[in-house]
PDB file of N, CA and C in Angstrom:
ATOM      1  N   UNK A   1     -97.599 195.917 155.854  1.00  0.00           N
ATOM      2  CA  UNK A   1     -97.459 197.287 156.298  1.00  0.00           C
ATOM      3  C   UNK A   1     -97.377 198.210 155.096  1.00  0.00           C
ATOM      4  N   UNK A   2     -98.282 199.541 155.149  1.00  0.00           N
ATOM      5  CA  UNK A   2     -97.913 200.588 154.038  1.00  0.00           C
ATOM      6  C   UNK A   2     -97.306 201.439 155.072  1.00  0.00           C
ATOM      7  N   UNK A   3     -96.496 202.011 154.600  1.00  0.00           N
ATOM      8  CA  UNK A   3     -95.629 203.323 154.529  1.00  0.00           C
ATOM      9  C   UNK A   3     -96.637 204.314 153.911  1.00  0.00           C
ATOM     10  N   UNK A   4     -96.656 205.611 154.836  1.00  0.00           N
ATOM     11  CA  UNK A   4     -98.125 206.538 154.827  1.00  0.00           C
ATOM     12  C   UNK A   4     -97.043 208.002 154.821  1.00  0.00           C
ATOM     13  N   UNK A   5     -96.131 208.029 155.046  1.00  0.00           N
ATOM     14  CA  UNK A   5     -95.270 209.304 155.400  1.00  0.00           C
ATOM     15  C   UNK A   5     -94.068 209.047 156.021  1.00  0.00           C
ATOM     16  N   UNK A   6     -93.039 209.877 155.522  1.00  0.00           N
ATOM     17  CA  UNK A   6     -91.313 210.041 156.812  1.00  0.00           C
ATOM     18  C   UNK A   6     -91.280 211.396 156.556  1.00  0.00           C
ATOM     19  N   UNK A   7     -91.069 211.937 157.716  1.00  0.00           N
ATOM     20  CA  UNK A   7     -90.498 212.749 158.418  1.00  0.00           C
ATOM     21  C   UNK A   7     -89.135 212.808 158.391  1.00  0.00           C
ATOM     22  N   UNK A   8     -88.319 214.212 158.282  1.00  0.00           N
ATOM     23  CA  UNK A   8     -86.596 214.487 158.277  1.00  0.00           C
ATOM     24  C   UNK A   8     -86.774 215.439 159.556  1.00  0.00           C
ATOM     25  N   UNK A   9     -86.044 215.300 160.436  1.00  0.00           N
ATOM     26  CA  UNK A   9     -85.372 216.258 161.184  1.00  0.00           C
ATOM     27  C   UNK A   9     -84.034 216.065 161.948  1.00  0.00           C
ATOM     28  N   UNK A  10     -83.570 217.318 162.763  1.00  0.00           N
ATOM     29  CA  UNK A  10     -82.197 217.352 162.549  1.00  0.00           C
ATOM     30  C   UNK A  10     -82.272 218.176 164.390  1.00  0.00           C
ATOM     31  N   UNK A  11     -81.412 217.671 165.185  1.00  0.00           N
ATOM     32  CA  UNK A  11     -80.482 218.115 166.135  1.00  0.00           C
ATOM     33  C   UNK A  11     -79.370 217.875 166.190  1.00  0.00           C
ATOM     34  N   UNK A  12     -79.112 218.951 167.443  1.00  0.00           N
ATOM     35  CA  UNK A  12     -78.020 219.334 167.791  1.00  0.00           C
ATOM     36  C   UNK A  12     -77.234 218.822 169.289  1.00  0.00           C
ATOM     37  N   UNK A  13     -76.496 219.465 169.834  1.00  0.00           N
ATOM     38  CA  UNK A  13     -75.928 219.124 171.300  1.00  0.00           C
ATOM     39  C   UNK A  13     -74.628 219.708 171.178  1.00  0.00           C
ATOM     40  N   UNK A  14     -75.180 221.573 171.122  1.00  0.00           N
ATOM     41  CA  UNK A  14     -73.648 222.476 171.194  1.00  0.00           C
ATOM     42  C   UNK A  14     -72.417 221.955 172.022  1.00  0.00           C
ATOM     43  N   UNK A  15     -72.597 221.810 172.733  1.00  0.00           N
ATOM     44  CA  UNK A  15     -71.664 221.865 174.144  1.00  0.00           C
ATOM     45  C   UNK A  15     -71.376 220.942 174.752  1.00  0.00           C
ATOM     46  N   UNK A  16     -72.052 219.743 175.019  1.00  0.00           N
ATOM     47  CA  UNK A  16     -71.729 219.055 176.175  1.00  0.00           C
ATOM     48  C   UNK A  16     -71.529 217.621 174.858  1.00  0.00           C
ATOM     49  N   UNK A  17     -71.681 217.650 173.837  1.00  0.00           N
ATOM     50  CA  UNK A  17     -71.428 216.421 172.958  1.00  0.00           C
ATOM     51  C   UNK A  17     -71.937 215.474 173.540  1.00  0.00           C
ATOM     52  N   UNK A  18     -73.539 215.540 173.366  1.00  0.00           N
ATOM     53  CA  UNK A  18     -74.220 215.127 174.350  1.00  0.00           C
ATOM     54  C   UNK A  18     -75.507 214.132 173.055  1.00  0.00           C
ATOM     55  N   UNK A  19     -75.019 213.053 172.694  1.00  0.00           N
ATOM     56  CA  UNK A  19     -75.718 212.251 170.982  1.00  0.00           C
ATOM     57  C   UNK A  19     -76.816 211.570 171.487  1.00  0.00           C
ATOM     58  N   UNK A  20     -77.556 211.503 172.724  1.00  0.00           N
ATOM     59  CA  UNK A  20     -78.775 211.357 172.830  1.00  0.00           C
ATOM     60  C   UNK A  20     -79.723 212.415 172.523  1.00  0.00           C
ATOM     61  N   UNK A  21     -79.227 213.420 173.198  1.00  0.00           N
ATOM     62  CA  UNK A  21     -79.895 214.576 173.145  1.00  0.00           C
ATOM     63  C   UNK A  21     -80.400 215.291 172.016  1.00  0.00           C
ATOM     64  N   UNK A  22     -79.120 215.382 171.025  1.00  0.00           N
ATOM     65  CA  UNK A  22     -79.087 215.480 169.851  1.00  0.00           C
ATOM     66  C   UNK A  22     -80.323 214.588 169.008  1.00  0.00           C
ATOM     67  N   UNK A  23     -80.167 213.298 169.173  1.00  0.00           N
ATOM     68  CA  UNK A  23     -80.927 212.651 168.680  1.00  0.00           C
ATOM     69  C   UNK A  23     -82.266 212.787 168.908  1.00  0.00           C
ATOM     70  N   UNK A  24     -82.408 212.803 170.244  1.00  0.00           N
ATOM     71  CA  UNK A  24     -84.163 213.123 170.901  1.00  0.00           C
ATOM     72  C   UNK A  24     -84.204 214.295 170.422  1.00  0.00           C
ATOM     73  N   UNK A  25     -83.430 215.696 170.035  1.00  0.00           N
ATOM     74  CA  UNK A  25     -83.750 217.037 169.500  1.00  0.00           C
ATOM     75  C   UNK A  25     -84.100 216.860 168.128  1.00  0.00           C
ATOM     76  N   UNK A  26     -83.558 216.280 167.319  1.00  0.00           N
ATOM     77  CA  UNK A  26     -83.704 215.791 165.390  1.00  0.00           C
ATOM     78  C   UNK A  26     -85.454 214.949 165.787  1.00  0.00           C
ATOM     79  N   UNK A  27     -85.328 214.034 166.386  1.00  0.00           N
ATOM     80  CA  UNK A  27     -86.674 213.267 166.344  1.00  0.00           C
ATOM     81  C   UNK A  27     -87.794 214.108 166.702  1.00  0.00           C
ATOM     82  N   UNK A  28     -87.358 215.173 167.721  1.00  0.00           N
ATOM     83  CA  UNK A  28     -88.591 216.211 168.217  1.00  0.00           C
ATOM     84  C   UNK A  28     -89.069 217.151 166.697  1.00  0.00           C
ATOM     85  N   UNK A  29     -87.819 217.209 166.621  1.00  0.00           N
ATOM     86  CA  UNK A  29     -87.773 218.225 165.167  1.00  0.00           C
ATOM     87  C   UNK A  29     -88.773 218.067 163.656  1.00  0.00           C
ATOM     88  N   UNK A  30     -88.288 216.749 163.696  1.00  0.00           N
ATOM     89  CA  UNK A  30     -89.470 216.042 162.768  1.00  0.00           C
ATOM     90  C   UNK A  30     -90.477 216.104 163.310  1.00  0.00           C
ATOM     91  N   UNK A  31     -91.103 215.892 164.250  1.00  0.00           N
ATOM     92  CA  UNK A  31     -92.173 215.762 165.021  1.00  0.00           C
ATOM     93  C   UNK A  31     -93.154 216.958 164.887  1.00  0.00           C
ATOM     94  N   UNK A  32     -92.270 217.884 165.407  1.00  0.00           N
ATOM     95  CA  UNK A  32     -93.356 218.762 165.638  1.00  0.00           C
ATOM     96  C   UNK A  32     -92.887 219.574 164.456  1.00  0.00           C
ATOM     97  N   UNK A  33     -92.612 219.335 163.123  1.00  0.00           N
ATOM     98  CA  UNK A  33     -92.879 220.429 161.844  1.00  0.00           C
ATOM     99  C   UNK A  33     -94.744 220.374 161.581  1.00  0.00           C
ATOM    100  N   UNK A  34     -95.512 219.424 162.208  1.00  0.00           N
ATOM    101  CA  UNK A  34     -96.672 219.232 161.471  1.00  0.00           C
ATOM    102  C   UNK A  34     -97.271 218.161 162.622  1.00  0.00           C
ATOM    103  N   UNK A  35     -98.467 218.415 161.985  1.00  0.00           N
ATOM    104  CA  UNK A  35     -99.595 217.560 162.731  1.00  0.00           C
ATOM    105  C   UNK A  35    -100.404 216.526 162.388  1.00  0.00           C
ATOM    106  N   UNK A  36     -99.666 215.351 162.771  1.00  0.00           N
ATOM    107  CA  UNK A  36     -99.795 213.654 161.896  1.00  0.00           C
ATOM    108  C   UNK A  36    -101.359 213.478 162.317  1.00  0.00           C
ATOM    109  N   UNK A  37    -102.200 213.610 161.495  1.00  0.00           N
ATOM    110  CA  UNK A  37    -103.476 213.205 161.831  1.00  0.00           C
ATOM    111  C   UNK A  37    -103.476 211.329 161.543  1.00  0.00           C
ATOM    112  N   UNK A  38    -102.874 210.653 160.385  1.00  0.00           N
ATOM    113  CA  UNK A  38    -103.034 209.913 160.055  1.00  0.00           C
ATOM    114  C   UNK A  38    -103.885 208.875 160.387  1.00  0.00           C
ATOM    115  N   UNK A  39    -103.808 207.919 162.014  1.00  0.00           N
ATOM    116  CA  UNK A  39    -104.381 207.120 162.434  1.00  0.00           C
ATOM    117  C   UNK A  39    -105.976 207.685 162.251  1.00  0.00           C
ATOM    118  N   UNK A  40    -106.604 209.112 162.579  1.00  0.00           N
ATOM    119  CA  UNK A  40    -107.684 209.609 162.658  1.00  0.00           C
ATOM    120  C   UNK A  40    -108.213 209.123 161.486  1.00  0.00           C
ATOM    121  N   UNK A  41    -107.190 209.607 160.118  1.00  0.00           N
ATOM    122  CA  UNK A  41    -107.818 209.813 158.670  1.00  0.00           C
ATOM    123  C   UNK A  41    -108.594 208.425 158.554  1.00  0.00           C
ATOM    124  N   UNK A  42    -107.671 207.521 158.784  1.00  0.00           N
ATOM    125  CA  UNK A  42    -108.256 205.837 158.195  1.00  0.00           C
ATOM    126  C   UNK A  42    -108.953 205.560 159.527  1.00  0.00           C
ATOM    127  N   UNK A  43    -108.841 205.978 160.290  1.00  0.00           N
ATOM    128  CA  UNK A  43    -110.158 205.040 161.379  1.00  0.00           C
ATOM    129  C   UNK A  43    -109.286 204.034 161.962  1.00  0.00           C
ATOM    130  N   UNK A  44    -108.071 204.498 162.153  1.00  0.00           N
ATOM    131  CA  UNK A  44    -107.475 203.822 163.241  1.00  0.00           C
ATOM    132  C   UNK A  44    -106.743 204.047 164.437  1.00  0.00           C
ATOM    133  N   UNK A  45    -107.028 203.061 165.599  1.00  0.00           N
ATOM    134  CA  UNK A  45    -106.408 204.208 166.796  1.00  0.00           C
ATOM    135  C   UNK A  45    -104.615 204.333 166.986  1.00  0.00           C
ATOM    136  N   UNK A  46    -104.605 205.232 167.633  1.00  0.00           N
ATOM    137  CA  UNK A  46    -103.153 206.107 167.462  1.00  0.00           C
ATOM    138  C   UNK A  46    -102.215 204.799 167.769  1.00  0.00           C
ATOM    139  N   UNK A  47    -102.463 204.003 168.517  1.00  0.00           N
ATOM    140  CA  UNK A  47    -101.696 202.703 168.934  1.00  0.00           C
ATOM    141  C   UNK A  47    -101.387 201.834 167.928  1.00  0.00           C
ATOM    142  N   UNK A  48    -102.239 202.209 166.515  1.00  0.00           N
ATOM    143  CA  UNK A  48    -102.138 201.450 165.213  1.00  0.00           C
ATOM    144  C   UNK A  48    -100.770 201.612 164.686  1.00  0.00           C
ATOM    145  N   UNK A  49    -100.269 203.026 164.488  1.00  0.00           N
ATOM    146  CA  UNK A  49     -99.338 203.410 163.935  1.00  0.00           C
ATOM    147  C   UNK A  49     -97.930 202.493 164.302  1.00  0.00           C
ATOM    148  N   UNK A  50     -97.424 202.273 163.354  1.00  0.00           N
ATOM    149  CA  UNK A  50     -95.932 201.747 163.392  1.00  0.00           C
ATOM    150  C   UNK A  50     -95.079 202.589 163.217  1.00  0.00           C
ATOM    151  N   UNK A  51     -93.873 203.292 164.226  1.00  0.00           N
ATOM    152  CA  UNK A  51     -93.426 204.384 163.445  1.00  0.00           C
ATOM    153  C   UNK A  51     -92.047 203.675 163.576  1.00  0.00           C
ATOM    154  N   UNK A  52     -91.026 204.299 162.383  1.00  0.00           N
ATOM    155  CA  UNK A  52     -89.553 203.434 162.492  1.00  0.00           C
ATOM    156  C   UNK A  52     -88.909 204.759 162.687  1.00  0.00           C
ATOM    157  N   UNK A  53     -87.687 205.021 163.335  1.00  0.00           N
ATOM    158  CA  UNK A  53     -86.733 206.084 163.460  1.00  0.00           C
ATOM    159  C   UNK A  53     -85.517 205.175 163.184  1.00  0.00           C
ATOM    160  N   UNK A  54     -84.780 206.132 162.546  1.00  0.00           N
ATOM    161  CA  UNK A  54     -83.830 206.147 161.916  1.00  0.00           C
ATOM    162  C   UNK A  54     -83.029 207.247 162.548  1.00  0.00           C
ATOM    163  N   UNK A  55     -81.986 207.265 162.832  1.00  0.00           N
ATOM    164  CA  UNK A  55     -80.942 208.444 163.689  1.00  0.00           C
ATOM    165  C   UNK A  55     -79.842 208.064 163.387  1.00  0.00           C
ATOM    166  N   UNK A  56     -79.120 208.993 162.619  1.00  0.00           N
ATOM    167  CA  UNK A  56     -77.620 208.905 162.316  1.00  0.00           C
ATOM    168  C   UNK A  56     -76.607 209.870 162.864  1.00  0.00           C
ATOM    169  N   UNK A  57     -75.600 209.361 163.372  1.00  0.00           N
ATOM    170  CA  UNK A  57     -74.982 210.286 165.157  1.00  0.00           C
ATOM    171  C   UNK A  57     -73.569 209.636 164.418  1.00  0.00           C
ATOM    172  N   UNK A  58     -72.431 209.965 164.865  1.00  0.00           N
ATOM    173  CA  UNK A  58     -71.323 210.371 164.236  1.00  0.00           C
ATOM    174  C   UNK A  58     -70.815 209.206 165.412  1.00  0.00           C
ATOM    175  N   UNK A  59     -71.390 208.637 166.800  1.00  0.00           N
ATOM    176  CA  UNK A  59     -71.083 207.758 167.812  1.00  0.00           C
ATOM    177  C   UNK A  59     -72.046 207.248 168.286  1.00  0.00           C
ATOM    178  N   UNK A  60     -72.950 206.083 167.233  1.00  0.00           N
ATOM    179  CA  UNK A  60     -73.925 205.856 167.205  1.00  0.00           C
ATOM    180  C   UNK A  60     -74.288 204.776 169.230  1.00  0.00           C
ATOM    181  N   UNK A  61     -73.032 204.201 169.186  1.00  0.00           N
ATOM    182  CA  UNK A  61     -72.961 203.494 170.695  1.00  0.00           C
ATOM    183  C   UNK A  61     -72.983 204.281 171.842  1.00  0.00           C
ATOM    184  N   UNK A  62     -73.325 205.732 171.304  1.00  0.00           N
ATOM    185  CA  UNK A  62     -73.378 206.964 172.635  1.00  0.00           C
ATOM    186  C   UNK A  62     -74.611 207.075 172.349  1.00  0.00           C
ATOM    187  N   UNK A  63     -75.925 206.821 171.954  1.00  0.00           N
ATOM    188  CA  UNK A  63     -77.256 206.733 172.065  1.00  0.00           C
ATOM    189  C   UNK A  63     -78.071 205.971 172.744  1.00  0.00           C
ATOM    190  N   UNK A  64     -78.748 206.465 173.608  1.00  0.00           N
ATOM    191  CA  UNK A  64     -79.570 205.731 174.501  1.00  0.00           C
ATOM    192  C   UNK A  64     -81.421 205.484 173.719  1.00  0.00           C
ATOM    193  N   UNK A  65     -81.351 204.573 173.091  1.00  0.00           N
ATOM    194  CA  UNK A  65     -82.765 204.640 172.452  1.00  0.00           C
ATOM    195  C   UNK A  65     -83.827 204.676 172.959  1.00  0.00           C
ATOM    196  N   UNK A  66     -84.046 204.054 174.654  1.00  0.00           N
ATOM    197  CA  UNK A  66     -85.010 203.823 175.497  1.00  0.00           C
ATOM    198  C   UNK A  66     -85.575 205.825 175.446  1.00  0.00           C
ATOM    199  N   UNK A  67     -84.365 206.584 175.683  1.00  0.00           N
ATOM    200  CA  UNK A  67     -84.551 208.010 175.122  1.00  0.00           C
ATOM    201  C   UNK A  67     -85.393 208.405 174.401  1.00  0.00           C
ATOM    202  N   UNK A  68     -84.772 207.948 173.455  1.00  0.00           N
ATOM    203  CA  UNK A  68     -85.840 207.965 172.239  1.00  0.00           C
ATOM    204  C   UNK A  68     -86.940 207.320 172.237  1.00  0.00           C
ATOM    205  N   UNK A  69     -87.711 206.638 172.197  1.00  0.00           N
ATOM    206  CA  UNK A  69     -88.988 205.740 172.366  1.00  0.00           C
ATOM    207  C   UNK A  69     -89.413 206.811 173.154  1.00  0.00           C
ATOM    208  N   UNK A  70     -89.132 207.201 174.418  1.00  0.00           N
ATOM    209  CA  UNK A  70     -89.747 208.247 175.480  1.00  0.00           C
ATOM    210  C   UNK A  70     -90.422 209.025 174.594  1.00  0.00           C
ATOM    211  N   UNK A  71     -90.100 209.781 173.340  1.00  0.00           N
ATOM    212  CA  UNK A  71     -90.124 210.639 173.370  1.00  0.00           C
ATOM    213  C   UNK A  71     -91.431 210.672 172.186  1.00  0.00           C
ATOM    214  N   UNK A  72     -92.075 209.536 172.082  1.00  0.00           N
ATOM    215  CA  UNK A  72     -93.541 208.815 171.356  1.00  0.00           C
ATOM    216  C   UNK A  72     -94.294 208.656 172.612  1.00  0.00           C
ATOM    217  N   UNK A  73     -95.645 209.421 172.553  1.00  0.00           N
ATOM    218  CA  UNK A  73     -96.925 209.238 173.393  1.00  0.00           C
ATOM    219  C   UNK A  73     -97.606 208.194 172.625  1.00  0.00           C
ATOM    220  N   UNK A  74     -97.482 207.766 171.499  1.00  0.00           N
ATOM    221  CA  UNK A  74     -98.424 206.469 171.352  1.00  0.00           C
ATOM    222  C   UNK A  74     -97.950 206.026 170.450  1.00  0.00           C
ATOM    223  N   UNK A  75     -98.174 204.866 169.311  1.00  0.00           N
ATOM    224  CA  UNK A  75     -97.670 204.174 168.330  1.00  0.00           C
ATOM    225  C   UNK A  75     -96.930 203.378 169.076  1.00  0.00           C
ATOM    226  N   UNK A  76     -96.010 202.349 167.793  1.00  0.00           N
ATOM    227  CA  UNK A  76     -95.544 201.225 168.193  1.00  0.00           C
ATOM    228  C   UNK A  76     -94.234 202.013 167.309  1.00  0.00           C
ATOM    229  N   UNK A  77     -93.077 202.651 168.466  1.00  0.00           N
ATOM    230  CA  UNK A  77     -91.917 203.033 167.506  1.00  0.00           C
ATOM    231  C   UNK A  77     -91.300 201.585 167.672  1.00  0.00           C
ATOM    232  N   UNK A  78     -90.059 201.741 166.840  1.00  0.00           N
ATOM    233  CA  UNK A  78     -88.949 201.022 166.648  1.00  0.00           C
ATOM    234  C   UNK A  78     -87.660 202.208 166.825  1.00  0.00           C
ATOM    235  N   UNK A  79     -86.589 201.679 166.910  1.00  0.00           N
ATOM    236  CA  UNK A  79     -85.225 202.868 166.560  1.00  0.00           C
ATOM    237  C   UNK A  79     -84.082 202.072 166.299  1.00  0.00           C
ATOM    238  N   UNK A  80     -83.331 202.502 165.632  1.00  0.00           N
ATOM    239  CA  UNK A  80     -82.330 202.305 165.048  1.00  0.00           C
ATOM    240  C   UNK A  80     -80.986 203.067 164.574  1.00  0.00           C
ATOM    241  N   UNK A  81     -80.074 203.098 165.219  1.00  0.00           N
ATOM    242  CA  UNK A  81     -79.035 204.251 165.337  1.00  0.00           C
ATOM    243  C   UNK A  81     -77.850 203.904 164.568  1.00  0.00           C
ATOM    244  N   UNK A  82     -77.426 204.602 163.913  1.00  0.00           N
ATOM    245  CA  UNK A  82     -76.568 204.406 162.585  1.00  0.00           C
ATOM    246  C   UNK A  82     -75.548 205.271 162.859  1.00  0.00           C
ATOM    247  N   UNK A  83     -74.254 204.975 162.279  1.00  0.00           N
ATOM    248  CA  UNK A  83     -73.593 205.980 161.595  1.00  0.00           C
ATOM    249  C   UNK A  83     -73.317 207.337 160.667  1.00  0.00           C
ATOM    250  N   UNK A  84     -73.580 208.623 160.988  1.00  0.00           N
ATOM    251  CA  UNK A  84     -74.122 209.779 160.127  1.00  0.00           C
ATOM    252  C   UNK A  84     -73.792 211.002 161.025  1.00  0.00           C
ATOM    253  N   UNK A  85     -74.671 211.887 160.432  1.00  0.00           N
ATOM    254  CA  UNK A  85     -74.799 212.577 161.368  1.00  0.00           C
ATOM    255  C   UNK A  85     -72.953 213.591 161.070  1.00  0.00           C
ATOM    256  N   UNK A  86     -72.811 214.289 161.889  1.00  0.00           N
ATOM    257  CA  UNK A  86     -71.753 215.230 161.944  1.00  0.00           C
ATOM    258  C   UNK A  86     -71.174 215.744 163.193  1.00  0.00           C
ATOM    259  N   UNK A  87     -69.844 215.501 163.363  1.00  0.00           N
ATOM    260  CA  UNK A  87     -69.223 216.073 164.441  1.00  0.00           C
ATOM    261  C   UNK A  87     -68.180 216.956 164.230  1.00  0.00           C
ATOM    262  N   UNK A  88     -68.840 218.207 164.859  1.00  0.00           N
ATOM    263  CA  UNK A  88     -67.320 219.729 164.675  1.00  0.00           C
ATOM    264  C   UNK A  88     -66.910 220.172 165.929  1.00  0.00           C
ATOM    265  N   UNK A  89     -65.334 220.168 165.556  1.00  0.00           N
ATOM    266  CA  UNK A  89     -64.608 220.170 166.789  1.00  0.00           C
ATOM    267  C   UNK A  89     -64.972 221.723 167.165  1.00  0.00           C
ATOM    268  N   UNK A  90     -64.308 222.045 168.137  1.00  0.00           N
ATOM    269  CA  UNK A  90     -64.409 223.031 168.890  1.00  0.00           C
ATOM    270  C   UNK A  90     -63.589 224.040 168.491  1.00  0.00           C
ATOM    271  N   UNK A  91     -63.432 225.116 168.098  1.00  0.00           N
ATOM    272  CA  UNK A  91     -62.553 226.008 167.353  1.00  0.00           C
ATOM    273  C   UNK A  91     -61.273 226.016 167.992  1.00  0.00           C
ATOM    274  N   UNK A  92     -61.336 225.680 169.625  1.00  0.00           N
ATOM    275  CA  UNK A  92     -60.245 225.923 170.553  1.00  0.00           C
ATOM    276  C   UNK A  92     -59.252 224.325 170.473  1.00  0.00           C
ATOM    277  N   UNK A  93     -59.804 222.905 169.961  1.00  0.00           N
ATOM    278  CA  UNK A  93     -59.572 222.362 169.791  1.00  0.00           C
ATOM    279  C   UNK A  93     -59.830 221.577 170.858  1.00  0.00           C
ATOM    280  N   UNK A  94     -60.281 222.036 172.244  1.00  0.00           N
ATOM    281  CA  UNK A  94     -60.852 221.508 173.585  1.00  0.00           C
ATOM    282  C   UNK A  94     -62.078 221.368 173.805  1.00  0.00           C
ATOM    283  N   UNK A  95     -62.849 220.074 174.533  1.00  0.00           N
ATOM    284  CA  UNK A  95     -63.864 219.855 175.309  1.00  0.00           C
ATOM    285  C   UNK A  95     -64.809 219.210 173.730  1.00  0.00           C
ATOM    286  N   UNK A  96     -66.019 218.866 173.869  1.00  0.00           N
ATOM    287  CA  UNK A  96     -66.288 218.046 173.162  1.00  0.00           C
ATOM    288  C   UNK A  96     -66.954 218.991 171.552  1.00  0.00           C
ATOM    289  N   UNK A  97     -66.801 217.946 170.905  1.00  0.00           N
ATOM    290  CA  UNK A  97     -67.544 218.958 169.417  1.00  0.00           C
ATOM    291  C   UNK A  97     -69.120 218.977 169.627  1.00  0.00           C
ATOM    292  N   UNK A  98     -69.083 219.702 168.710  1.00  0.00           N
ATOM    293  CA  UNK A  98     -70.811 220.150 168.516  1.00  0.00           C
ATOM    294  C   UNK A  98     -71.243 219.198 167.935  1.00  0.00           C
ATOM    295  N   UNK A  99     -72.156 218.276 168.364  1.00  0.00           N
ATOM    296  CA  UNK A  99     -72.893 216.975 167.703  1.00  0.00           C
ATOM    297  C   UNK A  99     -74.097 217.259 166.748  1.00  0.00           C
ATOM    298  N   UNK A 100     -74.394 216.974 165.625  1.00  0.00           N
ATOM    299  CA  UNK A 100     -75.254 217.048 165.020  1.00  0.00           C
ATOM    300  C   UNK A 100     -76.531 215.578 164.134  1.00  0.00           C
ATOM    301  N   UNK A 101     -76.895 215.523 165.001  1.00  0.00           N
ATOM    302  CA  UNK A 101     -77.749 214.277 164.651  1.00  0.00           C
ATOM    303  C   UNK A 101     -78.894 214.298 163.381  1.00  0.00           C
ATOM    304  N   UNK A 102     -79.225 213.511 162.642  1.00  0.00           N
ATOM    305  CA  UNK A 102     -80.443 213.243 161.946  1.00  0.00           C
ATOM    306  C   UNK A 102     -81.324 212.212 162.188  1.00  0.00           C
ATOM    307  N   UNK A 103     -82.317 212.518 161.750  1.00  0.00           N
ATOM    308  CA  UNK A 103     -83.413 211.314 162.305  1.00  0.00           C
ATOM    309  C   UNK A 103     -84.574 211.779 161.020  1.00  0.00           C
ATOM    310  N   UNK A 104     -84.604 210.299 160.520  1.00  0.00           N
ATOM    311  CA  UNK A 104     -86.136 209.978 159.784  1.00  0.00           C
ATOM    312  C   UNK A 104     -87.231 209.086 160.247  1.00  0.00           C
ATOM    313  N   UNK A 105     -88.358 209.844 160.409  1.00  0.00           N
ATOM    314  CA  UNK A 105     -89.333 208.872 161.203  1.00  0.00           C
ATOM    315  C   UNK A 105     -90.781 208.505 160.168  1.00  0.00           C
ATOM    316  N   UNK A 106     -90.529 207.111 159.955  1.00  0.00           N
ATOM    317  CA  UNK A 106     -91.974 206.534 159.123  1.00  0.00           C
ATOM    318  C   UNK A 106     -92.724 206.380 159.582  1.00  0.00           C
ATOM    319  N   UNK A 107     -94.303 206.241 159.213  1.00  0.00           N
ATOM    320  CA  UNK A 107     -95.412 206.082 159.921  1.00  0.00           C
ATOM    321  C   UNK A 107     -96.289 204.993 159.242  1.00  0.00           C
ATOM    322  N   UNK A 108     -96.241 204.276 159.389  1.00  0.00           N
ATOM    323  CA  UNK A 108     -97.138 202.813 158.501  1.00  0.00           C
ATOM    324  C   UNK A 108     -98.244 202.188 159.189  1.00  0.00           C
ATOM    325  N   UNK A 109     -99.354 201.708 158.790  1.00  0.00           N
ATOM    326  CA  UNK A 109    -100.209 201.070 159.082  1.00  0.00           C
ATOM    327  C   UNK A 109    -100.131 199.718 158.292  1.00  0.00           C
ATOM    328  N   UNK A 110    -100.988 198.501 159.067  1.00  0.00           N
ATOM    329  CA  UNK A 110    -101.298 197.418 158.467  1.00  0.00           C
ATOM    330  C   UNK A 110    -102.320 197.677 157.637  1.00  0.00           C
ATOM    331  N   UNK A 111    -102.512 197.806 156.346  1.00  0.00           N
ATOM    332  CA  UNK A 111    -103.696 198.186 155.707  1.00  0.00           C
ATOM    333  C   UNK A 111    -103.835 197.226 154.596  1.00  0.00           C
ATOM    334  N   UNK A 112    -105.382 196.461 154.328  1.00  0.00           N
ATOM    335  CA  UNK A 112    -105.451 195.755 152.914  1.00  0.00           C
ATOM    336  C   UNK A 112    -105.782 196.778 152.268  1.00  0.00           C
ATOM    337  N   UNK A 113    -105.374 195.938 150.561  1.00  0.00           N
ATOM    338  CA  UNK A 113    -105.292 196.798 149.165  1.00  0.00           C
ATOM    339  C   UNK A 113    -106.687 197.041 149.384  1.00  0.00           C
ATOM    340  N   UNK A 114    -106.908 198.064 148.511  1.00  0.00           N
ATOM    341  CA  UNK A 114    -108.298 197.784 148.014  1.00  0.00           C
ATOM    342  C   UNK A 114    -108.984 197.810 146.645  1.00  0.00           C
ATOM    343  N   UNK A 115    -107.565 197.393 146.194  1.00  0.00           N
ATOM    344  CA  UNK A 115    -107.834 197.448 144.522  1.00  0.00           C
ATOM    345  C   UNK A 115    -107.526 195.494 144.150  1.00  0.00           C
ATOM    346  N   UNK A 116    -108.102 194.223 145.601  1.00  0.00           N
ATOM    347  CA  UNK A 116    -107.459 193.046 145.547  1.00  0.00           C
ATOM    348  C   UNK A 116    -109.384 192.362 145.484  1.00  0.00           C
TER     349      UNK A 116
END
């Protein structure tokens, strides 16, 4: 596998401390800063792509990844939910903090060298 590009993005989940959401918002985030032609460039179809996510949530066992995967129309993701990410309480000291998630998403193909 080469590694072709990662992606950083970042959600949220004001209110309801809600770390899927968050997470599917950071992964959208990366997503749509730009427009991954990649599979096109090399002549391979979009189903080629391997993409890995990475999501770091402050309650990583409050993530539903099947979520996440949803949220890929093609490729072969993976996910993986970590420890990170940021949680701020509520100024009032009630109801849940503001969740703040990160997510890095790679994009790799199986590709031979061509310098072999």
């Amino acid at each position: 596998m080469k590694r072709m590009l990662t992606e950083f993005g970042m959600g949220t989940s004001l209110r309801r401390g809600d770390y899927t959401e968050a997470a599917r918002r950071a992964v959208k985030d990366a997503l749509w800063h730009n427009s991954i032609n990649m599979a096109e460039l090399f002549g391979f179809p979009k189903d080629a792509m391997q993409i890995t996510v990475e999501i770091g949530v402050q309650r990583p066992d409050q993530v539903d990844p099947d979520a996440i995967l949803a949220v890929f129309p093609y490729g072969q993701p993976s996910v993986a939910v970590r420890e990170g990410g940021l949680d701020i309480a509520r100024p009032d000291g009630d109801g849940n903090p503001t969740v703040i998630a990160n997510a890095a998403i790679s994009v790799s193909f199986d590709m031979e060298r061509a310098d072999v």
